[in-house]
N, C-alpha and C. Protein backbone atom coordinates (compact mmCIF):
# COMPACT_ATOMS: atom_id res chain seq x y z
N UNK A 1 7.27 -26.25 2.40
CA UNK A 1 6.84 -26.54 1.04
C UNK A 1 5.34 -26.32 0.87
N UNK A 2 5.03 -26.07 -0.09
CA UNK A 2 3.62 -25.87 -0.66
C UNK A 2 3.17 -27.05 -1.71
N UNK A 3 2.12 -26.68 -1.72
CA UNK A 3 1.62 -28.27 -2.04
C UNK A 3 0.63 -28.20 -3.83
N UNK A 4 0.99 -28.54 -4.14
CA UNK A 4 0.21 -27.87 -5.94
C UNK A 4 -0.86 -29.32 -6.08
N UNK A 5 -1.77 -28.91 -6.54
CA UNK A 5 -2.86 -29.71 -6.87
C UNK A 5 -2.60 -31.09 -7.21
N UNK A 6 -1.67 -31.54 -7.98
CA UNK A 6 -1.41 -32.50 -8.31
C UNK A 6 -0.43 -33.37 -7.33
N UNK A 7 -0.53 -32.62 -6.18
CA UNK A 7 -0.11 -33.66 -4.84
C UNK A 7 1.79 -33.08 -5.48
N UNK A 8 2.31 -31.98 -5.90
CA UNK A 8 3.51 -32.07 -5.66
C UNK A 8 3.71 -31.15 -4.77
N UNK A 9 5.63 -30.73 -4.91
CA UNK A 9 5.59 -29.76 -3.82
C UNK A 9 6.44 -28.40 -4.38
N UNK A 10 6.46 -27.47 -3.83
CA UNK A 10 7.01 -26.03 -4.74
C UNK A 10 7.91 -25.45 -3.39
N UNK A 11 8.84 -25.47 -3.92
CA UNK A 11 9.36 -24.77 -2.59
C UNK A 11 9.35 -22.69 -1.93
N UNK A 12 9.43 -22.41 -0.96
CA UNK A 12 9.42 -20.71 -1.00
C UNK A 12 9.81 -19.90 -1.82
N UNK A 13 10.89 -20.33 -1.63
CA UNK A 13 11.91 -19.26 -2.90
C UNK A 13 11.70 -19.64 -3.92
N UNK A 14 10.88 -20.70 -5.13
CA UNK A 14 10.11 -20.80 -6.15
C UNK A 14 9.11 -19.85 -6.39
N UNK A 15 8.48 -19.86 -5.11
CA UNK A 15 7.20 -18.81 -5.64
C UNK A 15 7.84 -17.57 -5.48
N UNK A 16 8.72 -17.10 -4.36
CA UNK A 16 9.29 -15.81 -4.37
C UNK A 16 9.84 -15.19 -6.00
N UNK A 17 10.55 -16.04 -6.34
CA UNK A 17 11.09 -15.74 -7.70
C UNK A 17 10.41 -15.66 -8.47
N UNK A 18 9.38 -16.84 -8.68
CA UNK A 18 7.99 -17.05 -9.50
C UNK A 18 7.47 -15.40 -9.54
N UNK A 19 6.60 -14.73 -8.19
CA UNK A 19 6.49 -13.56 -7.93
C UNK A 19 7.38 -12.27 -8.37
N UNK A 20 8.37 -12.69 -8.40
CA UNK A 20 9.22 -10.92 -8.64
C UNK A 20 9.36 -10.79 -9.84
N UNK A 21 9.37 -12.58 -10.75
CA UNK A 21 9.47 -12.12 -12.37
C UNK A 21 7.96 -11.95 -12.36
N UNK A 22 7.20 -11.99 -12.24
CA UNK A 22 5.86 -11.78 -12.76
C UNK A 22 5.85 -10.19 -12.46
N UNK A 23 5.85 -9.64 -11.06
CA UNK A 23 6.01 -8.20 -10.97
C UNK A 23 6.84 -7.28 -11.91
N UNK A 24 7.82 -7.88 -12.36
CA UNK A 24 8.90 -7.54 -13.11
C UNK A 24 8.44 -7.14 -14.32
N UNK A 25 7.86 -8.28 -15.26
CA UNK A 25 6.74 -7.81 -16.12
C UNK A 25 5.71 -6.97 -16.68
N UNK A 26 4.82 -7.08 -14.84
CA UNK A 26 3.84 -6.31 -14.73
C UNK A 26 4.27 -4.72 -14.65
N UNK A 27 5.52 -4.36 -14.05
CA UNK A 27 5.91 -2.69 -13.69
C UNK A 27 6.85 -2.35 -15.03
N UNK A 28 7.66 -3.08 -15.57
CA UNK A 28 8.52 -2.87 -16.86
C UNK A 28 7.08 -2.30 -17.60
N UNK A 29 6.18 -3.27 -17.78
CA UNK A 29 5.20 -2.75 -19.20
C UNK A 29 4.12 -1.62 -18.98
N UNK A 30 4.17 -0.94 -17.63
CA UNK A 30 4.04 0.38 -17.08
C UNK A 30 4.65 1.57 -17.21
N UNK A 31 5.84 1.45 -16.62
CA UNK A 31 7.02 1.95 -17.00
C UNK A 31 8.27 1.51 -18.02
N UNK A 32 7.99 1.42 -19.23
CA UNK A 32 9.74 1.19 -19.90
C UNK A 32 10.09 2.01 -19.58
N UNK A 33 10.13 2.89 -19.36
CA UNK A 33 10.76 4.34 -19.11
C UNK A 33 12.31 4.46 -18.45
N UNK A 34 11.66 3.33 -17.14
CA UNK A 34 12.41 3.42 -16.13
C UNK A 34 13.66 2.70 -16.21
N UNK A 35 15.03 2.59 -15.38
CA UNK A 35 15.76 2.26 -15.01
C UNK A 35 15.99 0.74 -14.66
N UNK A 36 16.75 -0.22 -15.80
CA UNK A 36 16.80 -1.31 -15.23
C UNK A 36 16.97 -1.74 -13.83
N UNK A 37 18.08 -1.34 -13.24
CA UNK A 37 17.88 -1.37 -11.84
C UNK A 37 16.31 -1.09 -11.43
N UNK A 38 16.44 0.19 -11.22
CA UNK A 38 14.71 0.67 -10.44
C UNK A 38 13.75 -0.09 -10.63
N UNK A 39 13.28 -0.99 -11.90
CA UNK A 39 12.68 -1.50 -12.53
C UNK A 39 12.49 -3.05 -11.16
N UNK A 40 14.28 -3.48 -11.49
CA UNK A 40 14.17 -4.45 -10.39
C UNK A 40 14.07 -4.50 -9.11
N UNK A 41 14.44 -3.34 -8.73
CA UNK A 41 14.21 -3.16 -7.27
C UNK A 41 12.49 -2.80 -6.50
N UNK A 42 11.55 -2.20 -7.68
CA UNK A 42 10.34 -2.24 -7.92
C UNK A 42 9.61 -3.52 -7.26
N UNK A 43 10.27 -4.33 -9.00
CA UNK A 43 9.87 -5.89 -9.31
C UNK A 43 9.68 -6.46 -7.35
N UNK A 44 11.14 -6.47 -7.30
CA UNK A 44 11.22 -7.61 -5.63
C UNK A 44 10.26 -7.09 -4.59
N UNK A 45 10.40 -5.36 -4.64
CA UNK A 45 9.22 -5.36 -3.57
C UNK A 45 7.96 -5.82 -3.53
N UNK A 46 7.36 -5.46 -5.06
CA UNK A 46 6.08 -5.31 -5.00
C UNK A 46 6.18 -7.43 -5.13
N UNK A 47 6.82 -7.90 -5.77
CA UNK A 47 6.72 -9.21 -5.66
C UNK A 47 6.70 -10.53 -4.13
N UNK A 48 7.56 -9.90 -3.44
CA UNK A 48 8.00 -10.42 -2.37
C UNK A 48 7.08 -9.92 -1.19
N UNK A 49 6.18 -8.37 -1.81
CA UNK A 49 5.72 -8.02 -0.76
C UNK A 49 3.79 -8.48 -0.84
N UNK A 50 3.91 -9.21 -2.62
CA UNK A 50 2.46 -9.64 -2.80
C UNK A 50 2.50 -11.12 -1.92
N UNK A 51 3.30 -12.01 -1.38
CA UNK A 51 3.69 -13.19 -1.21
C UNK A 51 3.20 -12.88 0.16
N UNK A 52 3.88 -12.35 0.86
CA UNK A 52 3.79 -12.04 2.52
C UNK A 52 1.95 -11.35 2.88
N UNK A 53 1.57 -10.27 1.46
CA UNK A 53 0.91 -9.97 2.21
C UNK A 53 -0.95 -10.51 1.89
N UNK A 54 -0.42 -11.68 0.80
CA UNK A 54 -1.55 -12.50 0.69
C UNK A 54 -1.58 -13.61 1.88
N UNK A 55 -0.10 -13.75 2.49
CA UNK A 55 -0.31 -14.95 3.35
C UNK A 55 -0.89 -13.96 4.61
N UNK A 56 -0.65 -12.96 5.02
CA UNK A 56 -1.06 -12.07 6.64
C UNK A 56 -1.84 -12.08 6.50
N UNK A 57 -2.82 -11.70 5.20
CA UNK A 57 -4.05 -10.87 5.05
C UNK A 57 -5.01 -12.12 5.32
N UNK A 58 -5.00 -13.41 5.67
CA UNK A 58 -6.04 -14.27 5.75
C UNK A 58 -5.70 -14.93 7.13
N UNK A 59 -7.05 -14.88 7.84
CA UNK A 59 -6.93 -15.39 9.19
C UNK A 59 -6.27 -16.71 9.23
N UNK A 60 -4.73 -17.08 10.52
CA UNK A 60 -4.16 -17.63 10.73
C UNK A 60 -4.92 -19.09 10.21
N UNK A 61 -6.37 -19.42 10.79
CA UNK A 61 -6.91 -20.71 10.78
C UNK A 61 -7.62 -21.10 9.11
N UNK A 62 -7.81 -19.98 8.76
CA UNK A 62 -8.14 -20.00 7.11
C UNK A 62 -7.34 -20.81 5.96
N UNK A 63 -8.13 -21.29 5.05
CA UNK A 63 -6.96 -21.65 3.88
C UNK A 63 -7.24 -21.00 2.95
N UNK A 64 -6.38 -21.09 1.81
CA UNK A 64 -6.82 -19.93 0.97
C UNK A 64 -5.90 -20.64 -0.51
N UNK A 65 -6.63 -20.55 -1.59
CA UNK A 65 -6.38 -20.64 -2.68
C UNK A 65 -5.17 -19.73 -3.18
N UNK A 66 -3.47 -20.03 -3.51
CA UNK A 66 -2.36 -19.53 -4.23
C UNK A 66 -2.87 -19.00 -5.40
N UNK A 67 -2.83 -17.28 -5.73
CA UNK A 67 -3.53 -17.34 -7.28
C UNK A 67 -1.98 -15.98 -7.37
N UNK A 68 -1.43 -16.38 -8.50
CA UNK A 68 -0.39 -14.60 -8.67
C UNK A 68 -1.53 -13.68 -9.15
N UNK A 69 -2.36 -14.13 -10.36
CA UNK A 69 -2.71 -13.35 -10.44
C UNK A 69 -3.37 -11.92 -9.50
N UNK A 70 -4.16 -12.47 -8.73
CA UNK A 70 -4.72 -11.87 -7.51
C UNK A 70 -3.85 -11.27 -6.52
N UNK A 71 -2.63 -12.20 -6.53
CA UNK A 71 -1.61 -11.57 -5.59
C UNK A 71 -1.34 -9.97 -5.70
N UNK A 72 -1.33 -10.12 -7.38
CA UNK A 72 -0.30 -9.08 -8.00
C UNK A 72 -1.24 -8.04 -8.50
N UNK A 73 -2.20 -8.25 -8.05
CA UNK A 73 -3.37 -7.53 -8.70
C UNK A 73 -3.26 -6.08 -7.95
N UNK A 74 -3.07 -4.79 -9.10
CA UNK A 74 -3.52 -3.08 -8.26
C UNK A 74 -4.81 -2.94 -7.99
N UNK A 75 -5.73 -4.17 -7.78
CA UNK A 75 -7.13 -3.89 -7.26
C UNK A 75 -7.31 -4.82 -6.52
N UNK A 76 -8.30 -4.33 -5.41
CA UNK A 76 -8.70 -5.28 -4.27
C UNK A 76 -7.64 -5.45 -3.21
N UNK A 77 -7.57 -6.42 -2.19
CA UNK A 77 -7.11 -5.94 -1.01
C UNK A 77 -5.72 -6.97 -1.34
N UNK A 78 -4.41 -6.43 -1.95
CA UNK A 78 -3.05 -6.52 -2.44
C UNK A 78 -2.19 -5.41 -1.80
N UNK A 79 -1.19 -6.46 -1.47
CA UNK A 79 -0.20 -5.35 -1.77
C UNK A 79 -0.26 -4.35 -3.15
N UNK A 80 0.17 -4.97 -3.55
CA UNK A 80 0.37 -3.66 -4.98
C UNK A 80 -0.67 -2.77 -4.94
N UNK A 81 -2.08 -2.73 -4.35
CA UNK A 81 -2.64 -1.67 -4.40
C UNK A 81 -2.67 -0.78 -3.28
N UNK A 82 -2.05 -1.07 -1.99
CA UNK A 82 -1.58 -0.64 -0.73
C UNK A 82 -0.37 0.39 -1.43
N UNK A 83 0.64 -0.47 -2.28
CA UNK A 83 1.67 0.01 -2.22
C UNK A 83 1.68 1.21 -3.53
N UNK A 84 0.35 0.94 -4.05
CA UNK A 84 0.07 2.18 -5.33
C UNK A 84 0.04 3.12 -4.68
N UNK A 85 -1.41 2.96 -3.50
CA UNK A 85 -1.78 4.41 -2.57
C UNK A 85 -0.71 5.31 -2.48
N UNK A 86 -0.18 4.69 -1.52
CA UNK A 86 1.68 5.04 -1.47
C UNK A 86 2.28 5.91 -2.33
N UNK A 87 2.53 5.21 -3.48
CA UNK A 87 3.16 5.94 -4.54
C UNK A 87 2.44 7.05 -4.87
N UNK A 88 0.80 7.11 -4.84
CA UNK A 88 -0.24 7.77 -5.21
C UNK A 88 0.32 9.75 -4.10
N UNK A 89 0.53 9.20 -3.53
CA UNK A 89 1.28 10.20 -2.46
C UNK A 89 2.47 10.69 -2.71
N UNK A 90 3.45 10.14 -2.60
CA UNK A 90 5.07 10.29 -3.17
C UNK A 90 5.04 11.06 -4.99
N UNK A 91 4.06 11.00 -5.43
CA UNK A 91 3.56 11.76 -6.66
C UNK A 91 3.56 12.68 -6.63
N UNK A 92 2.74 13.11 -5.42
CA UNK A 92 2.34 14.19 -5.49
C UNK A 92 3.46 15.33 -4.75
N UNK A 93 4.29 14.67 -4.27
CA UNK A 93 5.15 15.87 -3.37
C UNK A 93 6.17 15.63 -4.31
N UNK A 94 6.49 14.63 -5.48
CA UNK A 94 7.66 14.74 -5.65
C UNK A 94 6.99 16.03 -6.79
N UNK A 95 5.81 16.18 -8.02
CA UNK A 95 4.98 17.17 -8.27
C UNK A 95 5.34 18.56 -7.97
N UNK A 96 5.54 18.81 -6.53
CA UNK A 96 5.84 20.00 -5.66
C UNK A 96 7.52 20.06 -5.45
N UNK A 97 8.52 19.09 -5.38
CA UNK A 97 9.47 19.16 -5.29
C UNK A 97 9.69 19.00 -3.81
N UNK A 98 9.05 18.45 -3.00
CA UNK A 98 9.30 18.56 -1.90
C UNK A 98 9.46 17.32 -0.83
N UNK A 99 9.41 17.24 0.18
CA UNK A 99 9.71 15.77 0.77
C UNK A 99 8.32 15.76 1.33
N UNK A 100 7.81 14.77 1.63
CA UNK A 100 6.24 14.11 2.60
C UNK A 100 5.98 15.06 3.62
N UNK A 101 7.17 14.65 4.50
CA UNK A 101 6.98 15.54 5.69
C UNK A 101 7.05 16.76 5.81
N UNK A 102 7.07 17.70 4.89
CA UNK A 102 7.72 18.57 4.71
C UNK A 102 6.20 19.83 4.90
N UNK A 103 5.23 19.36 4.84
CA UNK A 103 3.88 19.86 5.08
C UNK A 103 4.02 20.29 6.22
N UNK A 104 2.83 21.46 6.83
CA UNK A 104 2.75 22.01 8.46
C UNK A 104 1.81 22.57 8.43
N UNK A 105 0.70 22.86 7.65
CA UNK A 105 -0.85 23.12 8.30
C UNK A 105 -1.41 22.47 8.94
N UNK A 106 -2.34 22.99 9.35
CA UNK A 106 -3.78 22.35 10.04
C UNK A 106 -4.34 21.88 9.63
N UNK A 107 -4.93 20.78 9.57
CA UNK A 107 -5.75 20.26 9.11
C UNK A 107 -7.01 20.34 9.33
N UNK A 108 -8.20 21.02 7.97
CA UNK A 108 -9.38 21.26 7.78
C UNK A 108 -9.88 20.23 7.32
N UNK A 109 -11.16 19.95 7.85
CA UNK A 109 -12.05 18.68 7.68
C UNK A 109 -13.37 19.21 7.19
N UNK A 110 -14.00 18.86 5.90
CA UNK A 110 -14.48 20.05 5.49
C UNK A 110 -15.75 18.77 4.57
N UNK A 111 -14.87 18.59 3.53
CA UNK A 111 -15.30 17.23 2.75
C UNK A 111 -15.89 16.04 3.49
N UNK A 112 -16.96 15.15 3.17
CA UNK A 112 -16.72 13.93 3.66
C UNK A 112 -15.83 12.90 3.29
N UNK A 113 -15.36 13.59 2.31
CA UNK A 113 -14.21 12.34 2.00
C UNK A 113 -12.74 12.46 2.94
N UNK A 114 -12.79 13.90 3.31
CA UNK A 114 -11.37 14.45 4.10
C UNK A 114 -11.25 13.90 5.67
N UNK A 115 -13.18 14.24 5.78
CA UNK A 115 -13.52 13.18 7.17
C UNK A 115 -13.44 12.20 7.18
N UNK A 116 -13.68 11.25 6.12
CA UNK A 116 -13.32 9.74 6.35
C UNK A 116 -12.41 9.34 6.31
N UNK A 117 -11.47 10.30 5.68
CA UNK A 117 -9.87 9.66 5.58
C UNK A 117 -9.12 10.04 7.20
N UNK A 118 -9.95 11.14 7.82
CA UNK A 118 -8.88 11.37 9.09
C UNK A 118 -9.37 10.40 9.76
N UNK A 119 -10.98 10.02 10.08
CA UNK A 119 -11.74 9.06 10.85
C UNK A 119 -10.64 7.99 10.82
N UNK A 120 -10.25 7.03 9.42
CA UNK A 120 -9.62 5.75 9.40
C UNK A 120 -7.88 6.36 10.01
N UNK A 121 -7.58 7.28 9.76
CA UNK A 121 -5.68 7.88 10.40
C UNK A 121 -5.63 7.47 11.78
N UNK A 122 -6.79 7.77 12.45
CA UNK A 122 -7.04 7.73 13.77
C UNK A 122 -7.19 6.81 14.27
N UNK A 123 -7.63 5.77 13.65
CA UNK A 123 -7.79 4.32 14.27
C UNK A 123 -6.82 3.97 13.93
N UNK A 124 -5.29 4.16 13.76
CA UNK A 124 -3.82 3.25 13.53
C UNK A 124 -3.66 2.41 14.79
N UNK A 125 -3.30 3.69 15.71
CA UNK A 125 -2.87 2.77 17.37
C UNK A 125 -3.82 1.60 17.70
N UNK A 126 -5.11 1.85 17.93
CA UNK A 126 -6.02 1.05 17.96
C UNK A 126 -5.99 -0.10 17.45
N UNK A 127 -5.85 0.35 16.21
CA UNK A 127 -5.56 -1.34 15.51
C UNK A 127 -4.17 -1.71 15.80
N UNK A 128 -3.25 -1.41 16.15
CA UNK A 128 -1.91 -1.73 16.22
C UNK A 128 -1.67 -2.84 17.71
N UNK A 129 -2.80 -1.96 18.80
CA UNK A 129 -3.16 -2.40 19.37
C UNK A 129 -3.61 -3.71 19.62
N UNK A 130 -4.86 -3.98 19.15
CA UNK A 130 -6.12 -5.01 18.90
C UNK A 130 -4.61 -6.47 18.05
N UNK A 131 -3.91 -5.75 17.20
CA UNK A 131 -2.69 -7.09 16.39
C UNK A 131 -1.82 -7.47 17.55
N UNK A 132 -1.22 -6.56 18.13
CA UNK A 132 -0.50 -6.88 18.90
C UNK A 132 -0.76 -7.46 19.98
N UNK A 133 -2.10 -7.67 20.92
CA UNK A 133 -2.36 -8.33 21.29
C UNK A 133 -3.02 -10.03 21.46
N UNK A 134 -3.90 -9.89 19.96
CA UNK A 134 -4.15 -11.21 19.55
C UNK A 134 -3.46 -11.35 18.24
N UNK A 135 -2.51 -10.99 18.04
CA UNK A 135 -1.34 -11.87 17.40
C UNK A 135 -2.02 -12.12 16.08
N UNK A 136 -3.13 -11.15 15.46
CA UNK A 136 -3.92 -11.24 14.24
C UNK A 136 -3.44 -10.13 13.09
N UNK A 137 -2.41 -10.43 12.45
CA UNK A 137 -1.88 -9.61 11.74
C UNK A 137 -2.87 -9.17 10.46
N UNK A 138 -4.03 -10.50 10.04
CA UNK A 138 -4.77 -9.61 8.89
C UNK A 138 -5.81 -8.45 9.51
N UNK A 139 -6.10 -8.43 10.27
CA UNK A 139 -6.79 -6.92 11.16
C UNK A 139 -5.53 -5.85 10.55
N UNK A 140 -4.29 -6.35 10.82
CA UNK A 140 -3.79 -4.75 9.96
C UNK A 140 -4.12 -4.78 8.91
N UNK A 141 -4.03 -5.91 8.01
CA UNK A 141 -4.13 -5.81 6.79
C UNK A 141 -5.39 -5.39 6.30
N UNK A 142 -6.70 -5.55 6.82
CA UNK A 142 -7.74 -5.11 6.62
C UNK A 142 -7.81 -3.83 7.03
N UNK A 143 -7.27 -3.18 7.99
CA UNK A 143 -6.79 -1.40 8.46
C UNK A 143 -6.60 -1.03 7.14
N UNK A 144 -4.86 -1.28 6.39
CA UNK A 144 -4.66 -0.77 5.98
C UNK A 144 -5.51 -0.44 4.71
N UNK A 145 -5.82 -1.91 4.09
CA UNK A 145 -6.71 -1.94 2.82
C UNK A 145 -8.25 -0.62 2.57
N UNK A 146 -8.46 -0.68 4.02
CA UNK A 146 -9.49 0.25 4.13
C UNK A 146 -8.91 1.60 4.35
N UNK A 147 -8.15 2.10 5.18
CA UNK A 147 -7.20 3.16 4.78
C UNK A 147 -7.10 3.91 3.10
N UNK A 148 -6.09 2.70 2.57
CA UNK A 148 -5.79 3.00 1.21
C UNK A 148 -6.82 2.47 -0.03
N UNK A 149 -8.70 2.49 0.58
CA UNK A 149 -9.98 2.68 -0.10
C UNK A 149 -10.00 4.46 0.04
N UNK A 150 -9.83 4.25 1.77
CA UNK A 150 -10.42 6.04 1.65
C UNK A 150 -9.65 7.01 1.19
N UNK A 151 -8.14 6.71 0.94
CA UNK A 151 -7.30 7.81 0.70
C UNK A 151 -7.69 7.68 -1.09
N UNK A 152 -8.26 6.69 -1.74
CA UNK A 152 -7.89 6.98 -3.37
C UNK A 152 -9.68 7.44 -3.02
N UNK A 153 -10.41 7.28 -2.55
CA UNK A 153 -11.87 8.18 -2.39
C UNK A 153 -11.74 9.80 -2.42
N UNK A 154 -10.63 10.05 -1.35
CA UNK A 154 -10.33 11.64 -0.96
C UNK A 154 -9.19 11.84 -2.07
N UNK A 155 -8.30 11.15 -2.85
CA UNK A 155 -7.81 11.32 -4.15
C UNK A 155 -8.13 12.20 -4.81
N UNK A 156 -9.47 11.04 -5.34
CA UNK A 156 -9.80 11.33 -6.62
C UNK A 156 -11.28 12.49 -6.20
N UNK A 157 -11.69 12.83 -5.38
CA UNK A 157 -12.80 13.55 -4.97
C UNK A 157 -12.08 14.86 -4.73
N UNK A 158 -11.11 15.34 -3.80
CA UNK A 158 -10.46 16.53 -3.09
C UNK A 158 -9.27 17.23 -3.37
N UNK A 159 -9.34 17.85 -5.05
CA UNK A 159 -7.97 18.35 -5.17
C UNK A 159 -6.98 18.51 -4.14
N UNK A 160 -6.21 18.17 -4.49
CA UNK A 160 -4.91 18.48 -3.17
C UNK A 160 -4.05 20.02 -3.68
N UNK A 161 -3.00 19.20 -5.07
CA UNK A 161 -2.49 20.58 -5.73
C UNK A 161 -3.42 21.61 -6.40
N UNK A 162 -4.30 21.85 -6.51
CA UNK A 162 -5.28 22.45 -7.34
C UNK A 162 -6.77 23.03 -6.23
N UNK A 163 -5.93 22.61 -4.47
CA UNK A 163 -7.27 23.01 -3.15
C UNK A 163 -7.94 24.51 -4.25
N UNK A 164 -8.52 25.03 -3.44
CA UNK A 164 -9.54 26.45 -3.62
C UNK A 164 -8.34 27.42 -3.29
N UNK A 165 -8.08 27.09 -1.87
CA UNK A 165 -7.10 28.08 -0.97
C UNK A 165 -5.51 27.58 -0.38
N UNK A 166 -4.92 28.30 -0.48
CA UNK A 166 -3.62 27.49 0.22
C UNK A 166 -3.43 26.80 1.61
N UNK A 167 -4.72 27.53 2.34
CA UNK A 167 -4.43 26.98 3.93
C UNK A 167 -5.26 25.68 3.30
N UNK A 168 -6.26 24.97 2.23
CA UNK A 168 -6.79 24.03 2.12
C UNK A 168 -5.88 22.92 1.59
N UNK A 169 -4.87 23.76 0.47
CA UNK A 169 -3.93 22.90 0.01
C UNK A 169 -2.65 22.51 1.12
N UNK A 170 -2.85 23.18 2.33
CA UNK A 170 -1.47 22.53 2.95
C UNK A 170 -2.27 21.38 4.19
N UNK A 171 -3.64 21.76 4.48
CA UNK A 171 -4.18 20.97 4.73
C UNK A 171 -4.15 19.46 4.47
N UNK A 172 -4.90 19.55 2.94
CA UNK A 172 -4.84 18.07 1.95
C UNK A 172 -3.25 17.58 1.85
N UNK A 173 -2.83 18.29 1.76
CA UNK A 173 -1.31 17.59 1.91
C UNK A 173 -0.66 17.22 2.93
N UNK A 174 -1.09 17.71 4.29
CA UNK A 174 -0.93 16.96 5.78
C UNK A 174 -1.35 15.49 5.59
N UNK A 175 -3.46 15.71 5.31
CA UNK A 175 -3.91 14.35 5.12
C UNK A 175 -3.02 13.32 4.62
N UNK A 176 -2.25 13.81 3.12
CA UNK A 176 -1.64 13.13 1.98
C UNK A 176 -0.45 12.55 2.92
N UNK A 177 0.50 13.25 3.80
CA UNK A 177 1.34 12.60 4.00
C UNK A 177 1.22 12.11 5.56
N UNK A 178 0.13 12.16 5.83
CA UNK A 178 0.01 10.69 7.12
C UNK A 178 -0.36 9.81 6.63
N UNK A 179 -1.49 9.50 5.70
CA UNK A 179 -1.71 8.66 5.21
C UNK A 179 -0.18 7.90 4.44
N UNK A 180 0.69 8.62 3.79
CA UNK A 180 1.65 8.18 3.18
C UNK A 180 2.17 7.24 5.01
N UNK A 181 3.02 7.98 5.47
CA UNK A 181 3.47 7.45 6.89
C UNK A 181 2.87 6.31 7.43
N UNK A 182 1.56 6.44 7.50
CA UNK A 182 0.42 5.43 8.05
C UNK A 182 0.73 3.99 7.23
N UNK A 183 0.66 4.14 5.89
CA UNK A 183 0.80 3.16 5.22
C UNK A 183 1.95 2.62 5.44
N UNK A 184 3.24 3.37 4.87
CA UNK A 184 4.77 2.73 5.05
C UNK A 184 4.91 2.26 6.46
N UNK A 185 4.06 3.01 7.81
CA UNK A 185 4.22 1.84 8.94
C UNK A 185 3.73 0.74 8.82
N UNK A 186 2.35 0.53 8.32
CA UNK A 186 1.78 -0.80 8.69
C UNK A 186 2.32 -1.67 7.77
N UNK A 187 3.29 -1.19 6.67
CA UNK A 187 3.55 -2.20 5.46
C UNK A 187 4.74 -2.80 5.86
N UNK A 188 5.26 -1.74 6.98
CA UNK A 188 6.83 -2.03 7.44
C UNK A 188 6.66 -3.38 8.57
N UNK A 189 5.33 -3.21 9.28
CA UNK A 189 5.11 -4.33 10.53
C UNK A 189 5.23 -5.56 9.66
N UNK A 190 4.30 -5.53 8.46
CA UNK A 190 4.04 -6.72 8.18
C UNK A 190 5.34 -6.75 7.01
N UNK A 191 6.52 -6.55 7.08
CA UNK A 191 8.05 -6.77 6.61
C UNK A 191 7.85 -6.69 5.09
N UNK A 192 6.90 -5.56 4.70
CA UNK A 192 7.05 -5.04 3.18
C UNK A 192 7.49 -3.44 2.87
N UNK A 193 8.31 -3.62 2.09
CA UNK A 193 8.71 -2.54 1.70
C UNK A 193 7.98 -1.43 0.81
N UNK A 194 7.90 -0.39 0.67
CA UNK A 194 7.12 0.73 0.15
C UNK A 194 7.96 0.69 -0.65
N UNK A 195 7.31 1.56 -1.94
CA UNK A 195 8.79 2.19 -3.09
C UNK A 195 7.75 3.62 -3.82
N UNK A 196 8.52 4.24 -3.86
CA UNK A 196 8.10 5.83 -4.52
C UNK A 196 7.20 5.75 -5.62
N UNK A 197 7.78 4.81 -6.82
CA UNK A 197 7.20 4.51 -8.00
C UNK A 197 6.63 3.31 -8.11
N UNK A 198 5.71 3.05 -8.93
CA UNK A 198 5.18 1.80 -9.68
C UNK A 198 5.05 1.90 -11.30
């Protein structure tokens, strides 16, 4: 149980639910577009996955103020903005018609933004490492958050569909889909689900 200011108590699956209708809200008035189902299946991730990953993201001995708003927030270090990056990716290949993996150039490092995004790819194991040994799961969460800073940096800075050259565009789209991979692993350790759309 959780404990609300006024000395009562809220149980898990209160706030879980609490969380997925609020997400529910928040992605419906984004998308009407979409598919009641899709809509809900959206809702639970990004809801269930703001719950888990406000509680990882703060050192075990820390306390920390319950806010949805913040939970649910596409800015600052949230799920939902982990899980935008994400989508931010899955955009772009669905764009092309194609699957993530489906890229096979080389990757040119050219930009500093292209360098900073491979610099942070490279430190995954490392950090996977460093958690798995001291049992400090917000170190991923701070990985990833910084990860999915540099990938909307190299975003919005480094045409991907629109490179100069094609060996640049299959390049940026390697970057695009490790970073995609990178993310859906570390979101998968810490038992959140990715989803295509937001």
């Amino acid at each position: 149980p959780f404990k609300t200011r006024d000395g009562g108590t809220v149980k898990l699956i209160d706030l879980l639910d609490e969380a997925e209708e609020r997400a529910y809200a928040l992605v419906s008035s984004k998308n009407p577009e979409l598919a009641e189902g899709e809509l809900r299946s959206i809702a639970r991730a990004v809801g269930i996955g703001a719950v888990k990953y406000a509680d990882l993201s703060k050192h075990r001995t820390s306390d920390y103020s319950f806010n949805f708003e913040l939970m649910l927030s596409f800015e600052g270090n949230t799920a939902p903005y982990l899980m935008y990056a994400y989508t931010r990716v899955a955009s772009i290949f669905r764009k092309l018609g194609q699957s993530m993996n489906a890229s096979s150039g080389h990757i040119q490092l050219a930009a500093a933004q292209e360098i900073e995004l491979a610099s942070r790819l490279a430190q995954f194991a490392e950090v996977l490492n460093s958690v798995a040994e001291k049992g400090t799961p917000h170190t991923l969460c701070s990985y990833l958050y910084d990860l999915a800073g540099a990938f909307m940096r190299f975003y919005e800075s480094c045409p991907v569909l629109k490179a100069a050259t094609p060996a640049l565009r299959e390049s940026r789209l390697r970057l695009c889909d490790i970073t995609a991979r990178t993310l859906r692993a570390g979101l998968g350790l810490l038992g959140i689900r990715v989803v295509e759309r937001m």
